[in-house]
N, C-alpha and C. Protein backbone atom coordinates (compact mmCIF):
# COMPACT_ATOMS: atom_id res chain seq x y z
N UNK A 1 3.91 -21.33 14.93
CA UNK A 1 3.90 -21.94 13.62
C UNK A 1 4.62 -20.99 12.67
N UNK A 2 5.46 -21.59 11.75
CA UNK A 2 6.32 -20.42 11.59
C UNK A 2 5.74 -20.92 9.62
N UNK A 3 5.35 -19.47 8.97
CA UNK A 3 5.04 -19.88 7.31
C UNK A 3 5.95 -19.05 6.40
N UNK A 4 5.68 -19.33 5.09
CA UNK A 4 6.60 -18.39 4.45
C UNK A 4 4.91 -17.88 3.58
N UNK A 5 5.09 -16.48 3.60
CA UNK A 5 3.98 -15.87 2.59
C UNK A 5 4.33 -15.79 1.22
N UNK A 6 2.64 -16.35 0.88
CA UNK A 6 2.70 -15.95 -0.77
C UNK A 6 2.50 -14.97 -1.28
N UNK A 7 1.53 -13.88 -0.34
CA UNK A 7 1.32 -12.63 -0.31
C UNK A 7 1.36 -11.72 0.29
N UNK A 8 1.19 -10.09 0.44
CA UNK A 8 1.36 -9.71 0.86
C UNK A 8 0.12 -9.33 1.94
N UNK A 9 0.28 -9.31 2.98
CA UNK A 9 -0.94 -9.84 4.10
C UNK A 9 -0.73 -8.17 4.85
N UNK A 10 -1.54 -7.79 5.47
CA UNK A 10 -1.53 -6.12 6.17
C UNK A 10 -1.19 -6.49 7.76
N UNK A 11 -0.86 -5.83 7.95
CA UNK A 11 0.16 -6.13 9.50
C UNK A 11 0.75 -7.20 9.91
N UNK A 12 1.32 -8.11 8.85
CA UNK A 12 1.86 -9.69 9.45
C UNK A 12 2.89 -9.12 8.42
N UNK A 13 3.43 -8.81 6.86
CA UNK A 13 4.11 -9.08 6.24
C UNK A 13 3.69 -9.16 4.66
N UNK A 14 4.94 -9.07 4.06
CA UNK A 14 4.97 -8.99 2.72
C UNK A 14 5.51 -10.47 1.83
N UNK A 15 5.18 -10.30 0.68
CA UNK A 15 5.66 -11.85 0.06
C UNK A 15 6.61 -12.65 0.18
N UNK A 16 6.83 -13.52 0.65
CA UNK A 16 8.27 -13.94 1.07
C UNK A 16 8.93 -13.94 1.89
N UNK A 17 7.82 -13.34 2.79
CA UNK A 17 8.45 -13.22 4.20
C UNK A 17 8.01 -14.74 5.06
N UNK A 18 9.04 -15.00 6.09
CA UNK A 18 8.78 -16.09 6.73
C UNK A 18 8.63 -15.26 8.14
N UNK A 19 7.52 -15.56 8.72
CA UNK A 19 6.46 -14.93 10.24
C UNK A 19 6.16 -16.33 10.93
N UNK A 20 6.07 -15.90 12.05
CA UNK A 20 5.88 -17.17 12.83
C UNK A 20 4.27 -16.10 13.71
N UNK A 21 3.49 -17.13 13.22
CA UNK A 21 2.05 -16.94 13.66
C UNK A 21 1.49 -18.16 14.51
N UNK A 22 0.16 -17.46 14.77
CA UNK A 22 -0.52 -18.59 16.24
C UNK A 22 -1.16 -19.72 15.42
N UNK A 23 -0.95 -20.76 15.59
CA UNK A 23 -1.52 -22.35 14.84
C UNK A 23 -3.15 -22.12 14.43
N UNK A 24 -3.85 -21.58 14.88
CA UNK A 24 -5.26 -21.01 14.77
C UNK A 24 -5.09 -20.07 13.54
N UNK A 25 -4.45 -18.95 13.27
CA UNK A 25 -4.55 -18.40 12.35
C UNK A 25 -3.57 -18.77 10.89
N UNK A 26 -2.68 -19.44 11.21
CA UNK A 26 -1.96 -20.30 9.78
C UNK A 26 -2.70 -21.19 9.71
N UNK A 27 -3.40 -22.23 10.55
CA UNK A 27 -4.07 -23.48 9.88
C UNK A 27 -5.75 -22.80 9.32
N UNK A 28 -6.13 -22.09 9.98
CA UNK A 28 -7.51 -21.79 9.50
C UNK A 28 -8.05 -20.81 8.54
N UNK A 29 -6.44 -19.86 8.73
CA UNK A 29 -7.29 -18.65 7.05
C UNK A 29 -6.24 -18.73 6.78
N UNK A 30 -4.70 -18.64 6.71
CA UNK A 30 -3.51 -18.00 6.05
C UNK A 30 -3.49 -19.11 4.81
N UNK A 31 -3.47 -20.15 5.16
CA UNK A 31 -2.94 -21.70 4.42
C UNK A 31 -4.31 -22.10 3.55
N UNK A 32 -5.41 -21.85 3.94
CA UNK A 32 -6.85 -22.27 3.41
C UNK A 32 -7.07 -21.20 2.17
N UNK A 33 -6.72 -19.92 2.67
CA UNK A 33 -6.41 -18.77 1.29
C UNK A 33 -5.77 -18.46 0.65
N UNK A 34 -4.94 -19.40 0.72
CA UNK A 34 -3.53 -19.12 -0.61
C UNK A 34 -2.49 -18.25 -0.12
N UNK A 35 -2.38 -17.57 1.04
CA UNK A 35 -1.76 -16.59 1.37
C UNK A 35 -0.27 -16.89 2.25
N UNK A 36 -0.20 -18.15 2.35
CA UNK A 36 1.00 -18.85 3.09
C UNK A 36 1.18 -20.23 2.98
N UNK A 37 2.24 -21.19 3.06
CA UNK A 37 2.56 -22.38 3.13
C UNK A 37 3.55 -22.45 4.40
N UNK A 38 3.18 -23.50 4.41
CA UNK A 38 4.35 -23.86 5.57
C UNK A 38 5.97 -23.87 5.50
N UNK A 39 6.41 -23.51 6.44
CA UNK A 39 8.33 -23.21 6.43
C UNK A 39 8.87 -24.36 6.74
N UNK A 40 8.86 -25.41 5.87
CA UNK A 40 9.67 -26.49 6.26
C UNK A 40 11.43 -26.11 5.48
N UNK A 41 11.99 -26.96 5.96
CA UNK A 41 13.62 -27.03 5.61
C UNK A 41 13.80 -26.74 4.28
N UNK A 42 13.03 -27.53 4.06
CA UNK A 42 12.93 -27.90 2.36
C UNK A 42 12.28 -26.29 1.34
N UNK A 43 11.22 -26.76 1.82
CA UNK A 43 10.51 -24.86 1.48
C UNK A 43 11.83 -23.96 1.76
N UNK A 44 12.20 -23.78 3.20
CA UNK A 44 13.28 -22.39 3.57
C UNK A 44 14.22 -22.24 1.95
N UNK A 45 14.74 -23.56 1.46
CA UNK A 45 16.02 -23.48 1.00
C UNK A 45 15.40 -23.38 -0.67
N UNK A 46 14.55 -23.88 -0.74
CA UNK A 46 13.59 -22.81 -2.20
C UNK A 46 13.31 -22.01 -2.11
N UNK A 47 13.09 -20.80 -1.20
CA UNK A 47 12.89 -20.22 -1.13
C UNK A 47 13.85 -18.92 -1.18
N UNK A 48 15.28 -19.35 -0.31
CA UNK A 48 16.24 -18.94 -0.62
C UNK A 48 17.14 -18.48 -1.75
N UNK A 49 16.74 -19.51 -2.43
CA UNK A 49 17.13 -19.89 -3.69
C UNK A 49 16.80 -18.93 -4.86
N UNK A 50 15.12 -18.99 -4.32
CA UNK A 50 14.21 -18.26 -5.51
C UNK A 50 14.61 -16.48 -4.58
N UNK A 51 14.77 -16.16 -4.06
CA UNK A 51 15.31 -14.84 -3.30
C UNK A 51 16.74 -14.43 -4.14
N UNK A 52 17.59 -15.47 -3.86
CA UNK A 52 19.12 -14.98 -4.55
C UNK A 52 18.56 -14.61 -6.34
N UNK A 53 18.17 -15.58 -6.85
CA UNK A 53 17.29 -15.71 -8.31
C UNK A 53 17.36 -13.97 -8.34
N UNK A 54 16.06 -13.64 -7.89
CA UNK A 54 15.21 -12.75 -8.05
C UNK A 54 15.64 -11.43 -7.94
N UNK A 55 16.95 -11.27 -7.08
CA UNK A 55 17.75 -9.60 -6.14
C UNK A 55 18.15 -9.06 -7.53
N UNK A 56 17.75 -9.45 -8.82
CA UNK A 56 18.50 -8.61 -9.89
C UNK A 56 17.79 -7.96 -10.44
N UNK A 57 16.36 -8.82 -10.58
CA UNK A 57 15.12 -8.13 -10.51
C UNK A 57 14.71 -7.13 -9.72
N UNK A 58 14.59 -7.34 -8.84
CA UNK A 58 14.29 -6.63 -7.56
C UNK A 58 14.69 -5.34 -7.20
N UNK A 59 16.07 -5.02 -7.71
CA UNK A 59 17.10 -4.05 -7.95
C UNK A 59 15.91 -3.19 -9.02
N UNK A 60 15.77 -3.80 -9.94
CA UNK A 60 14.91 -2.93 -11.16
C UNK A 60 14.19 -2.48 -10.99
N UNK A 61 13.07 -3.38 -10.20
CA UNK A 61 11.40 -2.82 -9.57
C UNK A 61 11.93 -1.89 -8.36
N UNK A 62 12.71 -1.96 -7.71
CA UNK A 62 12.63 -0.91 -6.93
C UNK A 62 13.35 0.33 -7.49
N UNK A 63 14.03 0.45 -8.48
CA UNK A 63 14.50 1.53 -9.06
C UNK A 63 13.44 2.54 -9.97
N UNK A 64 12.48 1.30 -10.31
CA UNK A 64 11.64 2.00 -11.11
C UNK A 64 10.13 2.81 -10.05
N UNK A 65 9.89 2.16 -8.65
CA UNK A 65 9.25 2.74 -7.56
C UNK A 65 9.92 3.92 -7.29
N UNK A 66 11.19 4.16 -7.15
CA UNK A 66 11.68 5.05 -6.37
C UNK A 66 11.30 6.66 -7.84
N UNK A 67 11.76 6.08 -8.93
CA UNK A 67 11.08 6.98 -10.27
C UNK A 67 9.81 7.52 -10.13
N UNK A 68 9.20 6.72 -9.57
CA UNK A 68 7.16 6.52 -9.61
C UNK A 68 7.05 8.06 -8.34
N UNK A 69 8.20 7.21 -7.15
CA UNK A 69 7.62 8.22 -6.21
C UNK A 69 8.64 9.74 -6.41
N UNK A 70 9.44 9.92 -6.74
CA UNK A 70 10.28 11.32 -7.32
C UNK A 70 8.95 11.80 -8.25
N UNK A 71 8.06 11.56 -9.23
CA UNK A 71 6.84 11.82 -9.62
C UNK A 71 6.07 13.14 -8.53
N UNK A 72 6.47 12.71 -7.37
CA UNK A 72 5.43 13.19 -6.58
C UNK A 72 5.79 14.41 -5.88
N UNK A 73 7.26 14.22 -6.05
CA UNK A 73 7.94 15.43 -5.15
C UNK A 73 7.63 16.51 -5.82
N UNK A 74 7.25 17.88 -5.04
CA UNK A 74 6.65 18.97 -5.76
C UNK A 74 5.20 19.25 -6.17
N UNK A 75 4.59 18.32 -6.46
CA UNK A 75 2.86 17.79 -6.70
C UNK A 75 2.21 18.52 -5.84
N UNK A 76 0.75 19.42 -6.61
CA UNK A 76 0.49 20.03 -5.45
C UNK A 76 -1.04 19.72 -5.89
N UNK A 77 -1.52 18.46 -5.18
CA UNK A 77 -2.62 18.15 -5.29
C UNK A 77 -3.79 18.37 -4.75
N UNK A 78 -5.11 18.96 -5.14
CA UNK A 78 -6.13 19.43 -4.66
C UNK A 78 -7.34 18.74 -5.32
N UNK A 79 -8.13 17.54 -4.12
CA UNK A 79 -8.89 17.18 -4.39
C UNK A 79 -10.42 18.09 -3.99
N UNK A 80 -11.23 18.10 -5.07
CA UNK A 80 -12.97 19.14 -4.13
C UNK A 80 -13.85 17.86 -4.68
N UNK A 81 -14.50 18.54 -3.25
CA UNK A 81 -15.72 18.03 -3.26
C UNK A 81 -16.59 18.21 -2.82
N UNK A 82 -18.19 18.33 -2.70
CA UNK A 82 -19.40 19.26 -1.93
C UNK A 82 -19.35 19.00 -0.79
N UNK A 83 -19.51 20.64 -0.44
CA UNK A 83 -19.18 20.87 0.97
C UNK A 83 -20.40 21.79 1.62
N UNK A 84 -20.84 21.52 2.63
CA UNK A 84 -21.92 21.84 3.16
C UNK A 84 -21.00 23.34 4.19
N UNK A 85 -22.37 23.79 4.98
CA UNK A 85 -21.69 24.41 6.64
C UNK A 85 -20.52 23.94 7.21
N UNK A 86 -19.81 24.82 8.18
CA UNK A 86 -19.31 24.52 8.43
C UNK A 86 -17.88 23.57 7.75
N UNK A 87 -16.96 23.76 7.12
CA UNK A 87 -16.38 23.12 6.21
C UNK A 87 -16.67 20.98 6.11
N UNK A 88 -17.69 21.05 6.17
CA UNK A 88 -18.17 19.46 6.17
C UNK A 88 -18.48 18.82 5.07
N UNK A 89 -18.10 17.88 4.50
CA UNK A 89 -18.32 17.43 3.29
C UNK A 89 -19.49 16.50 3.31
N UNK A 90 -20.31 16.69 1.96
CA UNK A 90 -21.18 15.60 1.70
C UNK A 90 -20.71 14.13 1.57
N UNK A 91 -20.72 13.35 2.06
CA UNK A 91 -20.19 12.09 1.94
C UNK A 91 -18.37 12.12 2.55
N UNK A 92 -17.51 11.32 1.75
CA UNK A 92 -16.24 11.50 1.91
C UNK A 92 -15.21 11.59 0.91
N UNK A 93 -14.01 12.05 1.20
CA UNK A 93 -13.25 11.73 0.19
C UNK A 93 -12.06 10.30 1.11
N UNK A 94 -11.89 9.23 -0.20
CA UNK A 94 -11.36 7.83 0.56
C UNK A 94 -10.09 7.51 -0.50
N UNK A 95 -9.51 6.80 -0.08
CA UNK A 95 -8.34 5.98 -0.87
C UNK A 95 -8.59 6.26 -2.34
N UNK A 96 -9.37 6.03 -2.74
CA UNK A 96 -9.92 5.58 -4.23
C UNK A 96 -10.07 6.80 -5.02
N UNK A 97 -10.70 7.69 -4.23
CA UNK A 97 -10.43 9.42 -4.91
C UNK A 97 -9.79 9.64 -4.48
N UNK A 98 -8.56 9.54 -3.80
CA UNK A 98 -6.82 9.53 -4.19
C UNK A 98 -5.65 9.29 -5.27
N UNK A 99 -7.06 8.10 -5.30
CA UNK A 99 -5.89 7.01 -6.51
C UNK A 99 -6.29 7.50 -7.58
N UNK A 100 -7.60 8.16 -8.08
CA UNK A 100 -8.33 8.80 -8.87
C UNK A 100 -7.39 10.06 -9.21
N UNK A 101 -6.94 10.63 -8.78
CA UNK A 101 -6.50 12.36 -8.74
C UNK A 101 -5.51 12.38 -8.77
N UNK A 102 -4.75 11.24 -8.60
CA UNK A 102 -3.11 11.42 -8.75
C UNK A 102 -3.07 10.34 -10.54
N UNK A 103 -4.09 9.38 -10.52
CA UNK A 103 -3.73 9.08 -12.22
C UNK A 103 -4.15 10.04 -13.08
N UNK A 104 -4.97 11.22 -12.91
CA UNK A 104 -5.03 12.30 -13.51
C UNK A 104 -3.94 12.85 -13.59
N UNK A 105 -2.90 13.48 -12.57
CA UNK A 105 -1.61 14.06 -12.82
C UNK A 105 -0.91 13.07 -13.56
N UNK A 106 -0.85 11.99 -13.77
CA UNK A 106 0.05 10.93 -14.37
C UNK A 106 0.79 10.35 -13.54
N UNK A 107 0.12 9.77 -12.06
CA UNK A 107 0.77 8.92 -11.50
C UNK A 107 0.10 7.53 -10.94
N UNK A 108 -0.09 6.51 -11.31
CA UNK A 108 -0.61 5.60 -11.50
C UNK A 108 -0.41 4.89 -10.29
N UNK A 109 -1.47 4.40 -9.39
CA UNK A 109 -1.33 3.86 -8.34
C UNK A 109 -2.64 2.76 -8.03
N UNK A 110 -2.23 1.53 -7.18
CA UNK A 110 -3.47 1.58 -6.91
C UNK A 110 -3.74 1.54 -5.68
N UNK A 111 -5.44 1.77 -5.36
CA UNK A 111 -5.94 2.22 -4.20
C UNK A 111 -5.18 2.01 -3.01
N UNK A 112 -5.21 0.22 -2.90
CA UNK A 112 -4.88 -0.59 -2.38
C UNK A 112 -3.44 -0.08 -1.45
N UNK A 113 -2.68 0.39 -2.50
CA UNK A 113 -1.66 0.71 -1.99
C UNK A 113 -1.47 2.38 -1.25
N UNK A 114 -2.80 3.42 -1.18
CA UNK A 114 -2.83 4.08 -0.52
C UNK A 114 -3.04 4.31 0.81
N UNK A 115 -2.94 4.57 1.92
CA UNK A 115 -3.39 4.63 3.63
C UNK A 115 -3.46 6.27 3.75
N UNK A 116 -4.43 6.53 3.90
CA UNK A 116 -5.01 8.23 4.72
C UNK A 116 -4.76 7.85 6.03
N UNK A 117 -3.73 8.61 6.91
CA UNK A 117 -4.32 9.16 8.08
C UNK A 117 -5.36 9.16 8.53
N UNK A 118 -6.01 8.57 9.65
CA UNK A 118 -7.25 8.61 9.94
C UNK A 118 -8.46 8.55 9.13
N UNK A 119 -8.17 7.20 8.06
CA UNK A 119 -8.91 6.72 7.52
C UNK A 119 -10.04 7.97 6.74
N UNK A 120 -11.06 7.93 6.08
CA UNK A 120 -11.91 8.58 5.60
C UNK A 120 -11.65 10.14 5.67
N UNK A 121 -12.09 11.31 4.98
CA UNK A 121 -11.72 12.53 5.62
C UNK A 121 -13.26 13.18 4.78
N UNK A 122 -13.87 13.54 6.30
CA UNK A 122 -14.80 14.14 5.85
C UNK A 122 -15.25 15.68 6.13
N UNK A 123 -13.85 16.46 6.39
CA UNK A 123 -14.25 17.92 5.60
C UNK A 123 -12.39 18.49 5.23
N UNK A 124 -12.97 19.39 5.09
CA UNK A 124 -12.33 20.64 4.34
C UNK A 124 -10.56 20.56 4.85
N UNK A 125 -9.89 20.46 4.17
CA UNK A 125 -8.14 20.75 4.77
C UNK A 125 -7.36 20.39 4.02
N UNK A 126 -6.08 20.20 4.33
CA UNK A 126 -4.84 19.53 4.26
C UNK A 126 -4.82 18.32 5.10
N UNK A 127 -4.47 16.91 4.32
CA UNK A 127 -4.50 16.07 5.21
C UNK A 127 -2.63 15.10 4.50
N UNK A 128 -2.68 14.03 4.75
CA UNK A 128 -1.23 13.39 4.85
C UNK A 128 -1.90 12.06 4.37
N UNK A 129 -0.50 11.37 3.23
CA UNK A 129 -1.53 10.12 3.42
C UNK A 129 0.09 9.18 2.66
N UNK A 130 -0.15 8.13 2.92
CA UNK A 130 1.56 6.67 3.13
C UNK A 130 0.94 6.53 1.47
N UNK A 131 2.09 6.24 0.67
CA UNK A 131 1.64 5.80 -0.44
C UNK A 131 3.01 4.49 -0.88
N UNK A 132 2.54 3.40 -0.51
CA UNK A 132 3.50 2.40 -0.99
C UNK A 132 3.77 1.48 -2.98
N UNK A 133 4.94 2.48 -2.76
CA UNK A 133 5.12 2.09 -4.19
C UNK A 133 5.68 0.53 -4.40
N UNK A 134 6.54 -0.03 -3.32
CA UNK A 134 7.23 -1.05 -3.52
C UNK A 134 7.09 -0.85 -1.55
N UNK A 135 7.83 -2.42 -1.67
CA UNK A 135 7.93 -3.02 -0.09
C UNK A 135 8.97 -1.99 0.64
N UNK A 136 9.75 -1.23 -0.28
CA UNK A 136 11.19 -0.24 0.36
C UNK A 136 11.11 1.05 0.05
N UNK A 137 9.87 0.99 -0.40
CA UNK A 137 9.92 2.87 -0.99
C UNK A 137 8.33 3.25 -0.40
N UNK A 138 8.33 3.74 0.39
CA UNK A 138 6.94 4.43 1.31
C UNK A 138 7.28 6.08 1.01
N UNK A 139 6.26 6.64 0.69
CA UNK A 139 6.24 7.92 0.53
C UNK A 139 5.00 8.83 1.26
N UNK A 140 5.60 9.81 1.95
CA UNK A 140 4.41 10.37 2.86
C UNK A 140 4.71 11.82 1.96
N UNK A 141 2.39 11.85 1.64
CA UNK A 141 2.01 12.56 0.78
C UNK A 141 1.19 13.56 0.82
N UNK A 142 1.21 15.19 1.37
CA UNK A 142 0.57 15.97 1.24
C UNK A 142 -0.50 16.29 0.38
N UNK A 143 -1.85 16.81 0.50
CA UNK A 143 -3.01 16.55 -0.17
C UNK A 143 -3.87 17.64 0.28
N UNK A 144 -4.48 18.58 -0.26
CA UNK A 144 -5.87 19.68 -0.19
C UNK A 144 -7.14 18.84 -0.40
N UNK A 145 -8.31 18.98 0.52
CA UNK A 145 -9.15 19.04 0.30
C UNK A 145 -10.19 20.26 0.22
N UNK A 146 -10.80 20.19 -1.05
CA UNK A 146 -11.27 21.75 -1.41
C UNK A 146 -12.81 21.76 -1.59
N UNK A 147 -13.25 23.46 -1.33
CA UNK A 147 -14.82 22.53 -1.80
C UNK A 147 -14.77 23.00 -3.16
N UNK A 148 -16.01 22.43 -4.13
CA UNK A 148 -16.42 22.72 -5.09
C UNK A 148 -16.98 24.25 -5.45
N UNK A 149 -16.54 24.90 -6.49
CA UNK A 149 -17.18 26.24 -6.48
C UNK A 149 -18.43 26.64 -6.60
C-alpha cells in the first residue's frame, strides 16, 4: 500500500514522503491518525506541485537549521546530577534534560527532536547524542555528565 505522509512518523519517514507500507498498518493506525493519506495519481501530482511550491521555502528553513546547529560547534556542555557510589546516578538524565541545558546556553530545541545513544544514561561520563534540526541537518553531539558538588 503505498501513502504519502502528513507527518513525520519514526522509522517509516518524514512529511511528504510517499512509503509503501503493509495494508494492516496504513488502513488501521497511519490513515485513522492523521498521519498519512493515500497515494493516488491525483494526490501524487498535488503533491508534487505543493513540493515545487514549497523548495524556496525550504531553502530558508534549512539555512536557518544549519545556523541553529553551527550554535553548537565548540559547546562544551555539562549536565550534573546526584550521584551515588560508584559513579551511578540517582534516577536519570533523558532527552528532556538535554533539551533543558542546551536552551540554557541559547539553543532552543525540542526534546522530541533529541536521540541519546543508548537511550537513558544513568551514571557518570561523556556520552553522544543525534540532534535533528531539520530533515537534512543531523548533528552528532558531545555531552558531560557530572555529579553535583
Amino acid at each position: 500500500m503505498e501513502l504519502i505522509l502528513k507527518k513525520d512518523v519514526d522509522n517509516l519517514g518524514f512529511a511528504d514522503d510517499i512509503v509503501t507500507v503493509k495494508n494492516g498498518y496504513g488502513r488501521n493506525y497511519l490513515i485513522p491518525q492523521g498521519y498519512a493519506v493515500m497515494a493516488t495519481e491525483s494526490a501524487k501530482k498535488v503533491l508534487a506541485e505543493n513540493l515545487r511550491q514549497r523548495a524556496h521555502k525550504e531553502e530558508e528553513t534549512i539555512k536557518q537549521a544549519k545556523e541553529d546547529a553551527a550554535k553548537l560547534d565548540g559547546l562544551d556542555l555539562k549536565i550534573t546530577a546526584k550521584a551515588g557510589a560508584g559513579d551511578k546516578l540517582f534516577g536519570s538524565v533523558t532527552d528532556a534534560d538535554l533539551s533543558d541545558a542546551l536552551a540554557e546556553k541559547g539553543v532552543e530545541i525540542e526534546k522530541k527532536f533529541i536521540s541519546i545513544f543508548g537511550g537513558n544514561i544513568k551514571r557518570l561520563g561523556q556520552y553522544d547524542a543525534k540532534i535533528r534540526f531539520h530533515r537534512e541537518v543531523i548533528v552528532d553531539f558531545t555531552f558531560d555528565v557530572i555529579a553535583e558538588a
